[in-house]
Protein backbone atom coordinates (compact mmCIF):
# COMPACT_ATOMS: atom_id res chain seq x y z
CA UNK A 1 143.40 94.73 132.12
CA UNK A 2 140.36 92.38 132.89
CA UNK A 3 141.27 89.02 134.52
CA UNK A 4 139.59 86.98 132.04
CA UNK A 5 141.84 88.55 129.29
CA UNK A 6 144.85 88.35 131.41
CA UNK A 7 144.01 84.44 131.44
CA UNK A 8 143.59 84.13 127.96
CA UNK A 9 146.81 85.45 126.97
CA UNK A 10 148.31 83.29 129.52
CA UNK A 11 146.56 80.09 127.79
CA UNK A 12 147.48 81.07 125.02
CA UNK A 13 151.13 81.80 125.53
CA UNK A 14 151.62 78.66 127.43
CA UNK A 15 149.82 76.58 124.07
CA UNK A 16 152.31 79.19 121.59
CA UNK A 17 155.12 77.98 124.22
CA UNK A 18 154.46 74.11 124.05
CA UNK A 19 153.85 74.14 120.37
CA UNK A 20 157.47 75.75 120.27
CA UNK A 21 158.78 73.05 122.30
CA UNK A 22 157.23 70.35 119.59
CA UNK A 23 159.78 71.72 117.31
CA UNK A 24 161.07 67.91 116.23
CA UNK A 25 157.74 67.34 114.78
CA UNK A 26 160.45 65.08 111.97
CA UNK A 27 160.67 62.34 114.64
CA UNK A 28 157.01 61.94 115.63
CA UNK A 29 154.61 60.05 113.61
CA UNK A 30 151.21 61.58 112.08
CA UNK A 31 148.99 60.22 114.61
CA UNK A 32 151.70 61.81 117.78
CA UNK A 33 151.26 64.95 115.54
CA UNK A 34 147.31 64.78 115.25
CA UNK A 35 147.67 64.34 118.86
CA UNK A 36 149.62 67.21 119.64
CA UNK A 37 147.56 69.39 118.16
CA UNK A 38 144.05 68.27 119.08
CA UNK A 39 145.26 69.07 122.49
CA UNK A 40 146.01 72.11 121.46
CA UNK A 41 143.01 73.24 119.54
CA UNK A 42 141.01 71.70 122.39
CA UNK A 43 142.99 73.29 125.58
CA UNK A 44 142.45 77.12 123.66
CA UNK A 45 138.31 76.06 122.58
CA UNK A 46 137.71 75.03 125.87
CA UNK A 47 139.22 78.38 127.62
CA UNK A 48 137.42 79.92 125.49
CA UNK A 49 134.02 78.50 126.24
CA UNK A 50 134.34 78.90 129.99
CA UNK A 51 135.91 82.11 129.82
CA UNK A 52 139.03 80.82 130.95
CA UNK A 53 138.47 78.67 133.00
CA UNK A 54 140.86 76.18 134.23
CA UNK A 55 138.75 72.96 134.27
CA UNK A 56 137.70 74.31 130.99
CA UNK A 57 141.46 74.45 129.65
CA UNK A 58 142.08 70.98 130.85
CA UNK A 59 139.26 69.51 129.93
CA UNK A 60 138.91 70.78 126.19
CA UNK A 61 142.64 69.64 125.67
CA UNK A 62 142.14 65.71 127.01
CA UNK A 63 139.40 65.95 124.63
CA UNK A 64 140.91 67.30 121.62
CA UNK A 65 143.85 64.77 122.63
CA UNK A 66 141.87 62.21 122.33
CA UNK A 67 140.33 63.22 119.24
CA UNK A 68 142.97 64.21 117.49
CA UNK A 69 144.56 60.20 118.22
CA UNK A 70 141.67 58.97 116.78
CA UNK A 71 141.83 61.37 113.73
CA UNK A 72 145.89 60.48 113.06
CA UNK A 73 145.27 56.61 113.79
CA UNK A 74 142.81 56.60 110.77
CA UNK A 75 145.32 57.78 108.85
């Protein structure tokens, strides 16, 4: 197995993993949920775009973060 896949499935176990650990989405508000998974979304686009990259990870899930707050406060 290829290094760039084996860091792929990592991200994306780790996202599967803290999605799991959201489990009391009942006690956060829309906007903490829009949050959530903007992050999400973000963290596995931007490993995906750098090939897995690390700064790529990171840097795709502050920046869904933030979107995703700015989606959920509009609502």
């Amino acid at each position: 197995m290829r290094l760039t896949t084996l860091v792929k499935l990592s991200a994306t176990g780790i996202l599967a993993v803290a999605m799991v650990g959201c489990s009391s989405w009942d006690s956060m508000s829309h906007r903490q949920k829009s949050t959530v998974t903007g992050a999400g979304l973000g963290g596995v686009a931007g490993a995906v775009i750098t090939g897995g990259g690390v700064l790529g990870t990171v840097g795709g899930a502050a920046i869904g973060g933030v979107i995703g707050d700015q989606v959920g406060k509009n609502r």
